[in-house]
Protein backbone atom coordinates (compact mmCIF):
# COMPACT_ATOMS: atom_id res chain seq x y z
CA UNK A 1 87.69 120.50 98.59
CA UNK A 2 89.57 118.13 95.78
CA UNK A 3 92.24 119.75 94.68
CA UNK A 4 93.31 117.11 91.52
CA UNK A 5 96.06 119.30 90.12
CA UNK A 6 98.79 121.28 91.77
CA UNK A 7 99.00 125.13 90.79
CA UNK A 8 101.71 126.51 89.51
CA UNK A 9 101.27 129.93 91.01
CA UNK A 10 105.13 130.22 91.80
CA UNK A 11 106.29 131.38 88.46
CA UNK A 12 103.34 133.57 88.18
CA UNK A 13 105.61 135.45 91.32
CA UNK A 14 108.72 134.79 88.77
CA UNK A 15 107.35 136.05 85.94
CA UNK A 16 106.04 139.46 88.16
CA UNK A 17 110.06 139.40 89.26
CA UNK A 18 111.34 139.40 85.61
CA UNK A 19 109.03 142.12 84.30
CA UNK A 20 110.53 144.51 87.37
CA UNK A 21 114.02 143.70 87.05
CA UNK A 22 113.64 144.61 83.10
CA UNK A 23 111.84 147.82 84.07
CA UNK A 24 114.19 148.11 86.68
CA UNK A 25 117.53 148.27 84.63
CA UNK A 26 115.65 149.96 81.96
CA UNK A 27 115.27 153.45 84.49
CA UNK A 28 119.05 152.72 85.66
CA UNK A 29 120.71 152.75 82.46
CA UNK A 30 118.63 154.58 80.33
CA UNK A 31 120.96 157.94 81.09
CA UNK A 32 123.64 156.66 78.92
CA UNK A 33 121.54 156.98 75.95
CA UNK A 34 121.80 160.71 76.45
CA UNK A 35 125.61 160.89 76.73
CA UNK A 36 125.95 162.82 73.94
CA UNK A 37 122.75 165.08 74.28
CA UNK A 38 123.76 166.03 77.58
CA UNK A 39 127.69 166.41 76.89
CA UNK A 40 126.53 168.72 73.87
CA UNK A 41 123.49 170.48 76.35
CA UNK A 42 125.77 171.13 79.10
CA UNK A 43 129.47 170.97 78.33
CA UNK A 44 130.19 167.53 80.99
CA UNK A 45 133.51 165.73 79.75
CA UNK A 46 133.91 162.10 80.40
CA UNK A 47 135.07 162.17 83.63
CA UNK A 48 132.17 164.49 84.72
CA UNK A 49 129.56 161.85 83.25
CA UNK A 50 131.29 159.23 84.55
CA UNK A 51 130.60 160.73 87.89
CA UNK A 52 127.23 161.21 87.45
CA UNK A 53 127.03 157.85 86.74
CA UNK A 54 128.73 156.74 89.68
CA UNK A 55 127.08 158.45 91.97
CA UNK A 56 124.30 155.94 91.58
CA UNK A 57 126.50 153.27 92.68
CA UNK A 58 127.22 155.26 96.26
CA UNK A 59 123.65 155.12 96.72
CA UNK A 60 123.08 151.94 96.01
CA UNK A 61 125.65 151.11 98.49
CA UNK A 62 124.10 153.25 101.56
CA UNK A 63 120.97 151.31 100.90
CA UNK A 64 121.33 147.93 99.84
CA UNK A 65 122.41 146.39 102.84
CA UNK A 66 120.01 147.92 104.80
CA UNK A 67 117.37 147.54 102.39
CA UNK A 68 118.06 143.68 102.27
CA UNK A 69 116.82 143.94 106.22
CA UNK A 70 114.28 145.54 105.87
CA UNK A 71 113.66 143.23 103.14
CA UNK A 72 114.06 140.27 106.16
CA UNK A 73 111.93 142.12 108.29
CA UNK A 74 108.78 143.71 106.63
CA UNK A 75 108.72 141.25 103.90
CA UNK A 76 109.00 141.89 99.98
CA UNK A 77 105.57 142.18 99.32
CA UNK A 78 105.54 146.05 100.98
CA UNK A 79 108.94 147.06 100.73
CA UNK A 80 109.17 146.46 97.22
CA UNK A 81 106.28 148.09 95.89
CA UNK A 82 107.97 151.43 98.10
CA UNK A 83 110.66 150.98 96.72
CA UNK A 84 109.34 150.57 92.96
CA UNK A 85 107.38 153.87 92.93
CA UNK A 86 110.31 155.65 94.73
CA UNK A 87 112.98 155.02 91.88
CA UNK A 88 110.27 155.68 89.39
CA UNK A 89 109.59 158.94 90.78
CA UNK A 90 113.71 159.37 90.79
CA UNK A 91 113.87 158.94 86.88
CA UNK A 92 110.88 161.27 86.49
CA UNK A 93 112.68 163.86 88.20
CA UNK A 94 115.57 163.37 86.28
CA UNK A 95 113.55 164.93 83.38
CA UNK A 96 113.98 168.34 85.27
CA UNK A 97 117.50 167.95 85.99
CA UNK A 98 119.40 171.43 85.00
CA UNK A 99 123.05 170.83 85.68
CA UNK A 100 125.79 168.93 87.32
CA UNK A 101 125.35 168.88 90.62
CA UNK A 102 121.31 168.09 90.20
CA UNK A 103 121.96 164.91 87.96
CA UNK A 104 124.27 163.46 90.62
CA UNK A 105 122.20 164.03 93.68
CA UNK A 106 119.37 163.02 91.23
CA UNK A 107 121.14 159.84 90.63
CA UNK A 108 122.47 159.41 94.08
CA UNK A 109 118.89 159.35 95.37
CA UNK A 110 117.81 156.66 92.07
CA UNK A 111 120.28 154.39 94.10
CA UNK A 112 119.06 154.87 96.84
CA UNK A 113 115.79 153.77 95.99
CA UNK A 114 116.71 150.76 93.96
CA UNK A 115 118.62 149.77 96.93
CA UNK A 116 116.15 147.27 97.98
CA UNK A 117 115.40 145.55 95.01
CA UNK A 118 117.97 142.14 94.62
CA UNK A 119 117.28 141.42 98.16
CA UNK A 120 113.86 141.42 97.41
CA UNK A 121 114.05 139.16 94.71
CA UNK A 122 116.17 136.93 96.55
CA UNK A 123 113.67 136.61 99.58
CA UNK A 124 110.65 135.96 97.60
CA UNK A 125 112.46 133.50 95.30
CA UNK A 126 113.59 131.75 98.89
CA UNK A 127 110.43 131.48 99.98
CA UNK A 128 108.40 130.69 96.91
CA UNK A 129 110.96 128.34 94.82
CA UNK A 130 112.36 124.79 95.89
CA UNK A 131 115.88 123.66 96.32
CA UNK A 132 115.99 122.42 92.49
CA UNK A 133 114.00 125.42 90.62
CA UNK A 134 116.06 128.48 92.63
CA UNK A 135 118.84 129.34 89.87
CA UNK A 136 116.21 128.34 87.09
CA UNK A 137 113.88 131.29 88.71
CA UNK A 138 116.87 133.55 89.49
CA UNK A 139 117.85 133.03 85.84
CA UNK A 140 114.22 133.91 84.95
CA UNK A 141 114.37 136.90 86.94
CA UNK A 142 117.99 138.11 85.58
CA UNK A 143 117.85 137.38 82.22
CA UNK A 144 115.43 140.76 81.97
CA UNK A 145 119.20 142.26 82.92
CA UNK A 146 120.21 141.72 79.25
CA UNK A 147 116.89 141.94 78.04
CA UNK A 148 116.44 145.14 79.39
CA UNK A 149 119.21 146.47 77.24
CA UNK A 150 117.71 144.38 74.02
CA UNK A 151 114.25 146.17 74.68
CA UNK A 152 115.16 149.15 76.15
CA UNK A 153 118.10 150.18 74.17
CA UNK A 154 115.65 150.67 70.80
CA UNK A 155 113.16 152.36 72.94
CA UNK A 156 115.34 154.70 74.54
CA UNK A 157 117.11 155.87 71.79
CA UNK A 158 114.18 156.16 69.54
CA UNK A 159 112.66 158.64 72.57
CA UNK A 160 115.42 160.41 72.89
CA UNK A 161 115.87 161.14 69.10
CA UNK A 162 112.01 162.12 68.33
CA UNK A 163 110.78 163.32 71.32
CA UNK A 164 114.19 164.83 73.57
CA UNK A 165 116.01 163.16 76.59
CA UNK A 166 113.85 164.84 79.26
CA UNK A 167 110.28 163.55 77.85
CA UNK A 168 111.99 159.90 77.66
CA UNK A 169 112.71 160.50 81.36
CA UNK A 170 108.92 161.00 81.93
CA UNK A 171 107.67 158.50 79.89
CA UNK A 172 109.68 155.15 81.17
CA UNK A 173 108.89 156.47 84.79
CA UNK A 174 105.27 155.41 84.26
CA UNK A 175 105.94 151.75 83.76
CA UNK A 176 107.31 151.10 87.51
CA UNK A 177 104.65 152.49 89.40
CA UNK A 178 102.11 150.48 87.58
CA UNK A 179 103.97 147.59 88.33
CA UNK A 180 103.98 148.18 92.43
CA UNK A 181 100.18 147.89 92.85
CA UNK A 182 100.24 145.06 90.41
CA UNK A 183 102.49 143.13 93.00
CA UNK A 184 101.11 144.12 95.97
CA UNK A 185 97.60 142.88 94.85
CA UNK A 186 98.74 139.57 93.74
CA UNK A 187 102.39 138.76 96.18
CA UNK A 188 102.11 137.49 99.49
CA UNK A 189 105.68 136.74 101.20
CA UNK A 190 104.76 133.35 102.23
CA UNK A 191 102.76 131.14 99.86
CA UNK A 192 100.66 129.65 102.68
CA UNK A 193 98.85 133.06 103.00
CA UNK A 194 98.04 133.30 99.42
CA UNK A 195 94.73 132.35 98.30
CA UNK A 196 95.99 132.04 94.69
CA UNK A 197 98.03 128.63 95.40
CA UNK A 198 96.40 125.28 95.59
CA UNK A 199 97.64 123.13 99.00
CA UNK A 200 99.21 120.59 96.84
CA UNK A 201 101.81 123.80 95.42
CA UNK A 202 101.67 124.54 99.26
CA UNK A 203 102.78 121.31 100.30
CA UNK A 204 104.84 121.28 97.67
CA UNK A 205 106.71 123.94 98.86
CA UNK A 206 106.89 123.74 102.59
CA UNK A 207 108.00 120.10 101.92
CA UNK A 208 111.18 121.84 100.19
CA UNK A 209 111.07 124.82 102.49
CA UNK A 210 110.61 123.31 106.18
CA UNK A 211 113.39 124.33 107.77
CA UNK A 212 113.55 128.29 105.98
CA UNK A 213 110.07 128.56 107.20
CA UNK A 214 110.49 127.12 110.55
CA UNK A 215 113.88 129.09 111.30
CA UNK A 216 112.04 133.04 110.43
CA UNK A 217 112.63 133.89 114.01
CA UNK A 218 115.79 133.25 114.21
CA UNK A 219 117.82 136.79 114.82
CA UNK A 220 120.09 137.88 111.88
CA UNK A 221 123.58 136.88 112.52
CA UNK A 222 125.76 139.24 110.46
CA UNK A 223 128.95 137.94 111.34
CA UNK A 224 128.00 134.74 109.57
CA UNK A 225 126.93 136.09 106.74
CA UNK A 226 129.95 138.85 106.75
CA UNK A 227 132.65 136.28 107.68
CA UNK A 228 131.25 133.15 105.98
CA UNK A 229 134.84 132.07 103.67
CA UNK A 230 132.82 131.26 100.72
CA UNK A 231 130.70 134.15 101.05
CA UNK A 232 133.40 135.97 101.03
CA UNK A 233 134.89 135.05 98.14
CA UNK A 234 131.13 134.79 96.42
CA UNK A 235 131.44 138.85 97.31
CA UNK A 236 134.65 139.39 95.66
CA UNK A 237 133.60 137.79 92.24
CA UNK A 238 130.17 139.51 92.52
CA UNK A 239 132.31 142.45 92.46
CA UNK A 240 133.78 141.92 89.17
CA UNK A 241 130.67 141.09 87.80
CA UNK A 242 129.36 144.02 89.05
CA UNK A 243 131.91 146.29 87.10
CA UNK A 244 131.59 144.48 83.62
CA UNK A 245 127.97 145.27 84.24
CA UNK A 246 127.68 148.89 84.94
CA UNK A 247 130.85 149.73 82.36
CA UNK A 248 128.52 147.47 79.87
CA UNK A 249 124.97 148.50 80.45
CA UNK A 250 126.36 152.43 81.10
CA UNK A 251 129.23 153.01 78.52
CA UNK A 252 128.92 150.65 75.41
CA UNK A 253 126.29 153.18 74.04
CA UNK A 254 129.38 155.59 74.22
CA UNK A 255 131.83 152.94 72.37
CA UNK A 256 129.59 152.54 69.23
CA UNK A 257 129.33 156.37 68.72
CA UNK A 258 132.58 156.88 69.56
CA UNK A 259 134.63 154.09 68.18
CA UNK A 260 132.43 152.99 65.61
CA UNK A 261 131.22 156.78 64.08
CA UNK A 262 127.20 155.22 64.84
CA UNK A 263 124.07 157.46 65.25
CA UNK A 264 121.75 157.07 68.53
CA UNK A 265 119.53 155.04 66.52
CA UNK A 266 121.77 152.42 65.03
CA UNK A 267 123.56 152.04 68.18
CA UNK A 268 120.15 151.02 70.02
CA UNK A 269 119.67 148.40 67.69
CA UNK A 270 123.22 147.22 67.26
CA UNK A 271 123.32 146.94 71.27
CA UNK A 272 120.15 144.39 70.77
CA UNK A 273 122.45 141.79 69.32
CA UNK A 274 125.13 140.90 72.38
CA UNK A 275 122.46 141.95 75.27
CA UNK A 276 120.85 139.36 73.15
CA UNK A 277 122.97 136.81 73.27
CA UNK A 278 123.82 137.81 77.22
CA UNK A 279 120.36 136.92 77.73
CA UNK A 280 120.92 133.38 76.50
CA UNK A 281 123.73 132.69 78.05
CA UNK A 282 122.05 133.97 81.67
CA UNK A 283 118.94 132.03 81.37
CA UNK A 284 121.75 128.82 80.46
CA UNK A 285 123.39 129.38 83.40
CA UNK A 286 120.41 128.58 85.92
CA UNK A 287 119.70 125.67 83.83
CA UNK A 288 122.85 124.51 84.02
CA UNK A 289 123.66 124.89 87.49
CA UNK A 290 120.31 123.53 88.74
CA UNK A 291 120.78 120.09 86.88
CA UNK A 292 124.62 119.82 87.94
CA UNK A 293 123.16 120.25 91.50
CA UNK A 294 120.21 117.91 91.16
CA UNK A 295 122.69 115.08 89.69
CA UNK A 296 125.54 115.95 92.21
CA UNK A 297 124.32 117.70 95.43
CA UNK A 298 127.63 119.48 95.12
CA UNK A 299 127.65 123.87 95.12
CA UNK A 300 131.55 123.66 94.52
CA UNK A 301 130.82 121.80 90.67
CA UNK A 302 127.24 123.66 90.25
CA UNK A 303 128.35 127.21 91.47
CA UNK A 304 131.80 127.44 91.97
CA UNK A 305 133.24 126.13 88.47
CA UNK A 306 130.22 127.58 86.75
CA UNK A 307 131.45 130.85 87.94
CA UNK A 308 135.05 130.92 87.15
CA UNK A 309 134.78 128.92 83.85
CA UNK A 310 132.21 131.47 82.35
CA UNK A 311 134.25 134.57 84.05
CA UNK A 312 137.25 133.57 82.31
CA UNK A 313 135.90 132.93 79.26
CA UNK A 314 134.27 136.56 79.34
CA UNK A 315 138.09 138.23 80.51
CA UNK A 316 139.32 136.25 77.31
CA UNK A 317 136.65 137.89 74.90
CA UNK A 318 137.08 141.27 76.77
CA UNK A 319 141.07 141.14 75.67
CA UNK A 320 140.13 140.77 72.30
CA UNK A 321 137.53 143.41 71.97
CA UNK A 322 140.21 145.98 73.19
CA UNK A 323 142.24 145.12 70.47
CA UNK A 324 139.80 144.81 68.00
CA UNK A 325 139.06 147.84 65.10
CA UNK A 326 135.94 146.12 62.95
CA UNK A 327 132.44 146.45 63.92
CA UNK A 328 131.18 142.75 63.04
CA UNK A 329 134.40 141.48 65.02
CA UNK A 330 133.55 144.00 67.72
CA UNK A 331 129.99 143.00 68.16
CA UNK A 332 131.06 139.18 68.24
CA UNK A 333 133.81 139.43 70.97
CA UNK A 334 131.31 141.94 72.83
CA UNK A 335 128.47 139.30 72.53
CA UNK A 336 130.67 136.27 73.87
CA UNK A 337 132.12 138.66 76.55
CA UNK A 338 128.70 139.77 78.00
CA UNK A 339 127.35 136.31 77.27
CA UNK A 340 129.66 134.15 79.51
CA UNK A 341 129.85 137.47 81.82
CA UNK A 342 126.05 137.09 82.77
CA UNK A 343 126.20 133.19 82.60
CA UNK A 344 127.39 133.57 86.14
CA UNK A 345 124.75 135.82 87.78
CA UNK A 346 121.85 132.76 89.14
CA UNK A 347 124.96 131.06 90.57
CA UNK A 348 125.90 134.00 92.64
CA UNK A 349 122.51 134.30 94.04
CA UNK A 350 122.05 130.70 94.47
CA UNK A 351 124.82 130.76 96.67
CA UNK A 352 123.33 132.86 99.09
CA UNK A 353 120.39 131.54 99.05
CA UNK A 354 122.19 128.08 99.45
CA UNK A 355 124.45 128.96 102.74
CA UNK A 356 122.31 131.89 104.34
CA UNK A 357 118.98 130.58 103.54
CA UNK A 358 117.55 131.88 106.40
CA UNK A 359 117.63 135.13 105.62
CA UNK A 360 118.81 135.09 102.23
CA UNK A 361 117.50 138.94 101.61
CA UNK A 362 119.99 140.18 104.10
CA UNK A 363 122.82 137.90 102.67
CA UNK A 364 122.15 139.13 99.13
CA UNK A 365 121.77 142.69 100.43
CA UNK A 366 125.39 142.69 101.27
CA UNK A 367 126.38 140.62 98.20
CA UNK A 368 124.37 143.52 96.04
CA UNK A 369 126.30 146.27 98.62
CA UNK A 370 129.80 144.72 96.76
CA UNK A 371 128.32 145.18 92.83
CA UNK A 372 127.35 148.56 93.80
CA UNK A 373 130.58 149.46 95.17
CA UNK A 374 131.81 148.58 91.68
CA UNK A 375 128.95 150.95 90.08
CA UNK A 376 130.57 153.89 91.86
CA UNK A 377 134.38 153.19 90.85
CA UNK A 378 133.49 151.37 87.10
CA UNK A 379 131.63 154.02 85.76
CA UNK A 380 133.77 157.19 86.46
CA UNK A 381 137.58 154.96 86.10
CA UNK A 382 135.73 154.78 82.88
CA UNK A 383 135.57 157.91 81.78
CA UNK A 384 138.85 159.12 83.22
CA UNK A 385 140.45 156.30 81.28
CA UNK A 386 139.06 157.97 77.83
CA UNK A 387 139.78 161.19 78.37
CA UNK A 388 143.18 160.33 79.15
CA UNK A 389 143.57 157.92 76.78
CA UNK A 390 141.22 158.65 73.75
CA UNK A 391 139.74 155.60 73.05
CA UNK A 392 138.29 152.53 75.33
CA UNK A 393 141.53 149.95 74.69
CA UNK A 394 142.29 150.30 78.09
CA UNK A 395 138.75 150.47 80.06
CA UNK A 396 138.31 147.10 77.80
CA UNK A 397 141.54 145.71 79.53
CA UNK A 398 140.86 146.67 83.59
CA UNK A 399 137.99 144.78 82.62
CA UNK A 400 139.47 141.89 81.51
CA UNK A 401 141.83 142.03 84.67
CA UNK A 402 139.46 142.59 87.11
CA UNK A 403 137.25 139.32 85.86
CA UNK A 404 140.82 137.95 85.96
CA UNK A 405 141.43 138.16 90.00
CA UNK A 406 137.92 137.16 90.59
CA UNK A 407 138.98 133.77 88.88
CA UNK A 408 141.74 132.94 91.11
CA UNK A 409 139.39 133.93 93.95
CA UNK A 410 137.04 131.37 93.06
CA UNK A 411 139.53 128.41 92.19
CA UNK A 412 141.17 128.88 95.81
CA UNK A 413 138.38 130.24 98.15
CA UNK A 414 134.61 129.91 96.93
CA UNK A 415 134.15 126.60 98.72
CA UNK A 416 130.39 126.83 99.08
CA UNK A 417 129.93 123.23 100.55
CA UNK A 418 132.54 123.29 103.42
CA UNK A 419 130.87 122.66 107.35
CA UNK A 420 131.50 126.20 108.86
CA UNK A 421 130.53 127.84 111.62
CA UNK A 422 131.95 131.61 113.17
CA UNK A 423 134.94 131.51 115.61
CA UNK A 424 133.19 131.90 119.38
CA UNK A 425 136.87 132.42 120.80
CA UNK A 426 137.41 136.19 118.52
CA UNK A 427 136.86 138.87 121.59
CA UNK A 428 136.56 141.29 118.46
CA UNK A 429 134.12 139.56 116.99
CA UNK A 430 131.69 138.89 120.13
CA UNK A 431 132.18 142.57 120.91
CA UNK A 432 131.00 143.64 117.54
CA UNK A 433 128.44 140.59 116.52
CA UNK A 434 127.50 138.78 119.77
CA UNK A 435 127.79 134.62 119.42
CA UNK A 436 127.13 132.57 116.41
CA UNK A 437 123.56 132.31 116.20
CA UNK A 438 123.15 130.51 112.49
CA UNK A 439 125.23 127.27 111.25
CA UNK A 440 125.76 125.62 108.33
């Protein structure tokens, strides 16, 4: 058969990733549209809600590692889907929730089941996507992280106020299970087994993807991906990211009707403008970093400064939002924050897709295990900073000094192009991990 033209089939996959990470933040953070319902329903204070939101985050931490191998090992194609209807069923549930102690086990179990989801997009972007489109289609995929909020903020809110929290609960649950048959019909984890994809987009990719798809059999080796010095460091600044983005996408909601004197429906729109802006700055980023590393080869000028530049450019914006008292100044220094704050994300996935390519889903399951660890301890340092304090001045600055300390990580240790290969002589380490199996 004459194939003349190559397909394109690969960013049909993309474009299936995108529309499940925006339906996938959309369940996460649509709670904190009903701070005030709830708070008013049953009595929680701050610091309560703040643990209810947290206990998301130590769910997402049991599970993400582990859901990144399993990820590695049954492939994206079924553990994904599972995963998709599982969380769905989570926020549906959340609907019935009658107390305290049922939204955080409620929660606890949402995180749980999302657990599995970066890794997944991480794996099938690694095996579908060449060297020079990966942070392009991670910033496809993660811009629907800002867009989620831009979309689902309006929706949300204008559930909530016509038709009550728990029925917006219901409703959004729908979307996710929909999606999983959608993928499993069309996804296959390698594009050689899909009927869908021409072989010139086959040989396309295997050309790109030779040795990731000749090296699947090789054993996981966690110490290298647990020990790696730029992985590391990669870990630590996901880590900040990871708390601007659970205090933005869980508590800003609760800044603009409690700093600003907004109703539920203004603040959904008003929240469109910097997840807005967020969004362009994300999708920038891949762009960005993919033609620095197509002109220079080099991860240290197309990840590494990317990183810290836009991180602290968003601490600088976050210091002047907490000392800021207008709305219009408010909503610009929010914007820029957020903006330059996401401009990082593709980078940090690139990067483990870059130095653990070989089982990238396992790598970004512990990279994903760090951001959740900051979605159990942003969310509820949170809200015991405003009930002890009485306004958000100083969640605003933690913030800004958290993103901070991930810069000065970065500049000294994120070196992602450095030869390395784990220490065979540590006893502890061959006790615990065997011998170095994977090399740079």
């Amino acid at each position: 058969m004459n194939q003349k033209a190559r397909t394109n089939y690969r960013w049909v996959v993309t474009s299936l990733i995108f529309f499940i990470t925006l339906v996938n933040f959309i369940d996460r953070s649509a709670i904190s549209f009903v701070i005030e319902p709830l708070k008013k329903e049953f009595g929680f204070t701050d610091t309560q809600f703040g643990l209810i939101l947290s206990a998301f985050g130590v769910g997402y931490v049991l599970l993400t590692a582990f859901g990144g191998w399993l990820v590695d090992v049954w492939g994206a194609r079924i553990v994904w889907p599972l995963a998709a209807v599982t969380w769905s069923l989570c926020v549906a549930f959340l609907g019935f929730a009658g107390g305290f102690w049922s939204f955080i086990w409620i929660r606890f179990m949402l995180g749980v089941t999302e657990g599995p989801h970066f890794p997944a997009m991480s794996s099938s972007i690694s095996n579908w996507l060449t060297l020079n489109e990966r942070a392009r289609a991670l910033s496809l995929g993660l811009v629907a992280i800002p867009l989620s909020s831009c979309i689902g903020a309006p929706i949300t809110s204008y559930l909530v106020a016509n038709f009550g929290w728990r029925a917006m609960f219901f409703i959004i649950s729908i979307v996710g299970i929909l999606w999983a048959g959608v993928w499993y019909w069309l996804f296959t984890d390698r594009p050689q087994d899909c009927k869908r994809v021409n072989d010139e987009e086959k040989k396309y990719i295997a050309d790109s993807l030779a040795k990731v798809q000749s090296d699947k059999d090789i054993p996981i080796d966690w110490r290298f991906i647990l020990t790696h010095p730029a992985l590391i460091a990669n870990n630590i600044a996901y880590f900040a990211f990871g708390y601007m983005l659970f205090f933005a996408t869980l508590w800003l909601p609760g800044y603009f009707l409690h700093e600003h004197n907004l109703n539920l429906k203004s603040v959904g729109w008003y929240l469109t403008i910097p997840w807005l802006v967020g969004a362009v700055f994300l999708k920038m980023g891949g762009v960005i970093s993919d033609s620095l590393y197509k002109k220079t080869g080099s991860g240290r000028i197309a990840r590494s400064h990317l990183i810290w530049v836009s991180q602290a450019l968003a601490a600088f914006f976050f210091v002047m939002l907490s000392y800021t008292t207008t709305l219009g100044m408010s909503i610009f220094c929010l914007s820029l924050g957020l903006g330059f704050g996401l401009m990082s994300q593709p980078a940090f996935f690139s990067v483990n897709i870059d130095i653990a390519k070989e089982r990238a889903g396992s790598s970004q399951g512990i990279t994903s295990s760090c951001l959740s660890l900051a979605g159990i301890i942003a969310p509820v340092l949170t809200g015991w900073l405003i009930d002890q304090t009485g306004n958000y001045q100083g969640a605003f600055l933690l913030l800004a000094g958290i993103m901070g300390a991930s810069v000065l990580t970065v500049i000294f240790l994120h070196h992602p192009d450095r030869s390395w290969a784990p220490s065979q002589k540590s006893w502890l380490l061959n006790r615990i991990f065997g011998k170095p199996t994977l090399a740079t």
